[in-house]
PDB file of N, CA and C in Angstrom:
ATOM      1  N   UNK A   1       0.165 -15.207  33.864  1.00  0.00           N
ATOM      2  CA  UNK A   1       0.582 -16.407  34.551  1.00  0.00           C
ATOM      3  C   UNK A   1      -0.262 -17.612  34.123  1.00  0.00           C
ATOM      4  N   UNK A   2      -1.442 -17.353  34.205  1.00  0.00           N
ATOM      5  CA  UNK A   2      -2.301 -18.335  33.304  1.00  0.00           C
ATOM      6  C   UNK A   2      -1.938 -19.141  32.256  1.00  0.00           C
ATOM      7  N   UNK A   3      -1.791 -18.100  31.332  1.00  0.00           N
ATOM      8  CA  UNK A   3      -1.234 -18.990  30.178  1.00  0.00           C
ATOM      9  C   UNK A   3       0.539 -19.350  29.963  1.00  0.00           C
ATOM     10  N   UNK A   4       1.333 -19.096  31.132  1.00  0.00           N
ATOM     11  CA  UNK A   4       2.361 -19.795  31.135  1.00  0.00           C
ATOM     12  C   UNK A   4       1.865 -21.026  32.157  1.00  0.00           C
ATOM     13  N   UNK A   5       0.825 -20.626  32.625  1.00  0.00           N
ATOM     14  CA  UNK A   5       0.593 -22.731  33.918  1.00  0.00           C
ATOM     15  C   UNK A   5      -0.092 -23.572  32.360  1.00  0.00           C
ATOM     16  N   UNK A   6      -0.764 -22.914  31.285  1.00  0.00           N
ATOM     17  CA  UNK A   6      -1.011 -24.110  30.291  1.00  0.00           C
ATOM     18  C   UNK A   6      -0.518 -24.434  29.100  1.00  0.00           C
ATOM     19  N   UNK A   7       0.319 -23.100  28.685  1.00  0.00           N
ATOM     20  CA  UNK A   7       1.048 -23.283  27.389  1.00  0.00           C
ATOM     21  C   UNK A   7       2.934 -23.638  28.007  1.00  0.00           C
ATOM     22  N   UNK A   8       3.136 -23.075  28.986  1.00  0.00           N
ATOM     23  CA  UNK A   8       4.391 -23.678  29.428  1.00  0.00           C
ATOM     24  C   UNK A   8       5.054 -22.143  28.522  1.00  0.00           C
ATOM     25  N   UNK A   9       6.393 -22.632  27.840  1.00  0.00           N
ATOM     26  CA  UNK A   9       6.793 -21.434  27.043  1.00  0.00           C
ATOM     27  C   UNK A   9       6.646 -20.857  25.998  1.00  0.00           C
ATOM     28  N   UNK A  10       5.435 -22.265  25.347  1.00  0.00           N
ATOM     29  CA  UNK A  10       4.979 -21.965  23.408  1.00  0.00           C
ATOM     30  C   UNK A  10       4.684 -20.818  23.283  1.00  0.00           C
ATOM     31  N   UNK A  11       5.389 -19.903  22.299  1.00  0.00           N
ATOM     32  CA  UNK A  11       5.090 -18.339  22.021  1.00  0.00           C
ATOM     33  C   UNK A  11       3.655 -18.404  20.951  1.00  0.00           C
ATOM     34  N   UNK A  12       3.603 -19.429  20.151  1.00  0.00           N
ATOM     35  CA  UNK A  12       2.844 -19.456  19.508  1.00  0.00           C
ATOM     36  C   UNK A  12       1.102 -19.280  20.207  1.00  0.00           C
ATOM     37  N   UNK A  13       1.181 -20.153  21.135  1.00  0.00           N
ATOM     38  CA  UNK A  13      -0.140 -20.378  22.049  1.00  0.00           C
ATOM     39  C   UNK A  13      -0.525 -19.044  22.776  1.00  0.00           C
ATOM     40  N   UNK A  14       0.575 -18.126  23.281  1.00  0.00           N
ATOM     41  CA  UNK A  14       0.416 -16.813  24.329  1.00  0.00           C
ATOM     42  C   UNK A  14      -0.301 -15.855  22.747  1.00  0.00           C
ATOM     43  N   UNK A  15       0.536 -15.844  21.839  1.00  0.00           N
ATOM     44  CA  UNK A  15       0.081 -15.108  20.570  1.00  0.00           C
ATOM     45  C   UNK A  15      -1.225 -15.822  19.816  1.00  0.00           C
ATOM     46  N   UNK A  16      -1.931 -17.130  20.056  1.00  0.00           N
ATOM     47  CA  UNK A  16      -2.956 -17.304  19.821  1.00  0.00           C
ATOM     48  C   UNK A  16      -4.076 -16.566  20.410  1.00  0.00           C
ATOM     49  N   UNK A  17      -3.400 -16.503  21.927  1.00  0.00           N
ATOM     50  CA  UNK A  17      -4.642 -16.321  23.055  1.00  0.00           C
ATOM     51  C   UNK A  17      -4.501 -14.581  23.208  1.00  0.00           C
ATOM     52  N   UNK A  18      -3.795 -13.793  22.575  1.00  0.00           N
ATOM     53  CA  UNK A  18      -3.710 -12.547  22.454  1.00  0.00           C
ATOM     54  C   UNK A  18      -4.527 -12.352  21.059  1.00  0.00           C
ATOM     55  N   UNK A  19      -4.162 -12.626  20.241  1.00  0.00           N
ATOM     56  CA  UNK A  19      -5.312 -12.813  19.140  1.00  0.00           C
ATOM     57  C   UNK A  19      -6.605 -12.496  19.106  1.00  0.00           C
ATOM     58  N   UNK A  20      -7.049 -13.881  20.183  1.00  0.00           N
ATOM     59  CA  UNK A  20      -8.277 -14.273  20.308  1.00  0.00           C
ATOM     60  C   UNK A  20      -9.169 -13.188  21.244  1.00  0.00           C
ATOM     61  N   UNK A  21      -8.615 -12.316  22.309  1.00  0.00           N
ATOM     62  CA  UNK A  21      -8.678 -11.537  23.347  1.00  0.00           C
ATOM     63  C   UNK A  21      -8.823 -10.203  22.601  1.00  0.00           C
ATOM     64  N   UNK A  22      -7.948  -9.778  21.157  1.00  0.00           N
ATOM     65  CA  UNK A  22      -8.011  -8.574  20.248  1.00  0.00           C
ATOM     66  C   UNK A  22      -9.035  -8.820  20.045  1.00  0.00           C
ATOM     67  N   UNK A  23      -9.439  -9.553  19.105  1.00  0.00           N
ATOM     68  CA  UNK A  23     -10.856 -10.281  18.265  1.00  0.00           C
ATOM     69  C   UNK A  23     -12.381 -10.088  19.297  1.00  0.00           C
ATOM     70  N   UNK A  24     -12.214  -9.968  20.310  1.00  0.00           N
ATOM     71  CA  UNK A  24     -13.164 -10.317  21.367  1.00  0.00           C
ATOM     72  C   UNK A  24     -13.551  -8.924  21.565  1.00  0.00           C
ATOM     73  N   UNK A  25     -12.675  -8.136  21.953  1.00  0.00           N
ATOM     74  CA  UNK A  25     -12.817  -6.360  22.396  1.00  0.00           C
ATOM     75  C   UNK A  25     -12.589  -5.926  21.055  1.00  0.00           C
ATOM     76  N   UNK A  26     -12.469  -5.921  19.854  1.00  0.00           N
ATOM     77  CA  UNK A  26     -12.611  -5.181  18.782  1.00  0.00           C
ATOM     78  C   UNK A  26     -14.691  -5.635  18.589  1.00  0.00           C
ATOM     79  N   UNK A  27     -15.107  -7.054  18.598  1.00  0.00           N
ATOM     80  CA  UNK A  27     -16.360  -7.128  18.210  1.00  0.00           C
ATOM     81  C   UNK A  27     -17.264  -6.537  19.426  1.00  0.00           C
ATOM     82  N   UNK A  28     -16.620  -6.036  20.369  1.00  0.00           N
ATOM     83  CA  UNK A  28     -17.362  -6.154  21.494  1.00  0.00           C
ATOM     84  C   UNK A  28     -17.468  -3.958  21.419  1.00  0.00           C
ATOM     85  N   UNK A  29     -16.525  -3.527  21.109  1.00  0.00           N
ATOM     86  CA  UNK A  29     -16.290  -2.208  20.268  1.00  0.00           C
ATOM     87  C   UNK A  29     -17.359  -2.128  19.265  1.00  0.00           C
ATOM     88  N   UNK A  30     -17.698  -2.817  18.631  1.00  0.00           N
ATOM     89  CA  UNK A  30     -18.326  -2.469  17.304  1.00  0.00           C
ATOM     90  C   UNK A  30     -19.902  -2.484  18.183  1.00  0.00           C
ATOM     91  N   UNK A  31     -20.115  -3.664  19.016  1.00  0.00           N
ATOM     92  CA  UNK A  31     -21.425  -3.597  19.490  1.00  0.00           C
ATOM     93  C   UNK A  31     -21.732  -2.261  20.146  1.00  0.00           C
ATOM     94  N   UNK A  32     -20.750  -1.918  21.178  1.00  0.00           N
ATOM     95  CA  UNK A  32     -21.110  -0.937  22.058  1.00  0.00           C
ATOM     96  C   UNK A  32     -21.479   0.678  20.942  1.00  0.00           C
ATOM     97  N   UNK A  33     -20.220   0.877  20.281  1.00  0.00           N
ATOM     98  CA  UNK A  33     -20.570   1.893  19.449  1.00  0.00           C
ATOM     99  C   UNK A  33     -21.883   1.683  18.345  1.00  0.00           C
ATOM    100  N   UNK A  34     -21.969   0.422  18.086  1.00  0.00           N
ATOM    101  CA  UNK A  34     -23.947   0.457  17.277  1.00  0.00           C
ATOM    102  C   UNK A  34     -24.550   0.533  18.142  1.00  0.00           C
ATOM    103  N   UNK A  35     -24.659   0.578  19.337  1.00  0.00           N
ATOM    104  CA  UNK A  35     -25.619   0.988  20.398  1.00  0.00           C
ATOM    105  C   UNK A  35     -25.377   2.247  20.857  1.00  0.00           C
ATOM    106  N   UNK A  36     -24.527   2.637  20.768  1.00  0.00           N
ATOM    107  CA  UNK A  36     -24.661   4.167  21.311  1.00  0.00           C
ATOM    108  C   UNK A  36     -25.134   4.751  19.944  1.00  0.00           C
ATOM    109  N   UNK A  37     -25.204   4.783  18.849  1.00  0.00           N
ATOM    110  CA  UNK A  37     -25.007   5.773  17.936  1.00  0.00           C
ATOM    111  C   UNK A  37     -25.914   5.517  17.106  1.00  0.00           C
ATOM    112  N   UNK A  38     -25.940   3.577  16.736  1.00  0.00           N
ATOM    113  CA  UNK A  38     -27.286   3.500  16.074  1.00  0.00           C
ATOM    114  C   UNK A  38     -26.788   3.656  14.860  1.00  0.00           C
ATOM    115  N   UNK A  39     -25.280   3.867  14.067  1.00  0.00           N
ATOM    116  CA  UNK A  39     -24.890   3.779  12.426  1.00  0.00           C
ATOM    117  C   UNK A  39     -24.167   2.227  12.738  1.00  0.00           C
ATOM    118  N   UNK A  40     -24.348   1.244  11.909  1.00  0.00           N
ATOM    119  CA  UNK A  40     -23.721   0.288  12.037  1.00  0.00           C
ATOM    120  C   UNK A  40     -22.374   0.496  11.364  1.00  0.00           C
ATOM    121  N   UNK A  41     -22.113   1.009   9.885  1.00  0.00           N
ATOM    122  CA  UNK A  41     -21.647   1.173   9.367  1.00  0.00           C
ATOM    123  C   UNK A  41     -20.265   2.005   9.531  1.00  0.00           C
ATOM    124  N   UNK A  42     -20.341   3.210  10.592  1.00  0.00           N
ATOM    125  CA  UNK A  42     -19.643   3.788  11.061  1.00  0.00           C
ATOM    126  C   UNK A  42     -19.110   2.902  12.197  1.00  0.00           C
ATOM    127  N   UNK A  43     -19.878   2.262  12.813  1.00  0.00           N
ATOM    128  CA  UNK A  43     -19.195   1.693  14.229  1.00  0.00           C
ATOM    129  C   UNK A  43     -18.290   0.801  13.440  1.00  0.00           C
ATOM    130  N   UNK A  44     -18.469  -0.203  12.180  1.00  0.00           N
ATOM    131  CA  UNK A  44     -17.693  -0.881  11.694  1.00  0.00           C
ATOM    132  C   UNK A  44     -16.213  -0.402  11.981  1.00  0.00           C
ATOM    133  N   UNK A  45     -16.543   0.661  10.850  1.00  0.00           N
ATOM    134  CA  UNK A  45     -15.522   1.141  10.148  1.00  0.00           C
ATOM    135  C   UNK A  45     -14.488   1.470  11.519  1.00  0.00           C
ATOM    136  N   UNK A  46     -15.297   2.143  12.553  1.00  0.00           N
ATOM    137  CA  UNK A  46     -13.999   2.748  13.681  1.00  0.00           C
ATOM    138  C   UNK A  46     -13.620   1.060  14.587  1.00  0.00           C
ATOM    139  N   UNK A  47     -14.437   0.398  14.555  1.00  0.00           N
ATOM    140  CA  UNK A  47     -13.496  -1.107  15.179  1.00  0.00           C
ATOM    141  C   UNK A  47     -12.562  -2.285  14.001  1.00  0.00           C
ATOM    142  N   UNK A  48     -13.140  -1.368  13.004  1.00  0.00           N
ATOM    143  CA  UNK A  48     -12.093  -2.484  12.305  1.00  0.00           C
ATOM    144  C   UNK A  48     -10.776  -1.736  12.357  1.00  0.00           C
ATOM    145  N   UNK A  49     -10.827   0.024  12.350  1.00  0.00           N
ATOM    146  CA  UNK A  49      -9.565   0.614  12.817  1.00  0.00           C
ATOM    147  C   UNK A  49      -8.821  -0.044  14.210  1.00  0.00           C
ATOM    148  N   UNK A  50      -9.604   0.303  15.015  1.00  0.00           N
ATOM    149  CA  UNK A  50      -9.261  -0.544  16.226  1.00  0.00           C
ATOM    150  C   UNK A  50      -8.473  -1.542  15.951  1.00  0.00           C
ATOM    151  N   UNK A  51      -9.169  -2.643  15.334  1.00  0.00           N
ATOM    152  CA  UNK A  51      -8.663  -4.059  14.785  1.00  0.00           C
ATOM    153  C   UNK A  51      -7.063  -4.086  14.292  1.00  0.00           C
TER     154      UNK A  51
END
């Protein structure tokens, strides 16, 4: 509902802000798994799957 009170019906803007929200929990994935595990390299690799 949010982003229909500021984008109105632009599909483009709802698919910006979905984007931006992927992008956010994929880097936020990569942190949590280099902290649990401590391989950066591996955590990459499984959030860019994610991605």
């Amino acid at each position: 509902m949010l982003d229909c009170e500021f984008f109105g019906k632009n599909a483009g803007a709802h698919h910006l802000v979905n984007v931006l929200i992927h992008t956010i929990n994929s880097m936020l994935l990569f942190i949590v798994l280099g902290q649990m595990t401590g391989t950066a390299w591996r955590s990459f690799w499984v959030a860019a799957l994610f991605a």
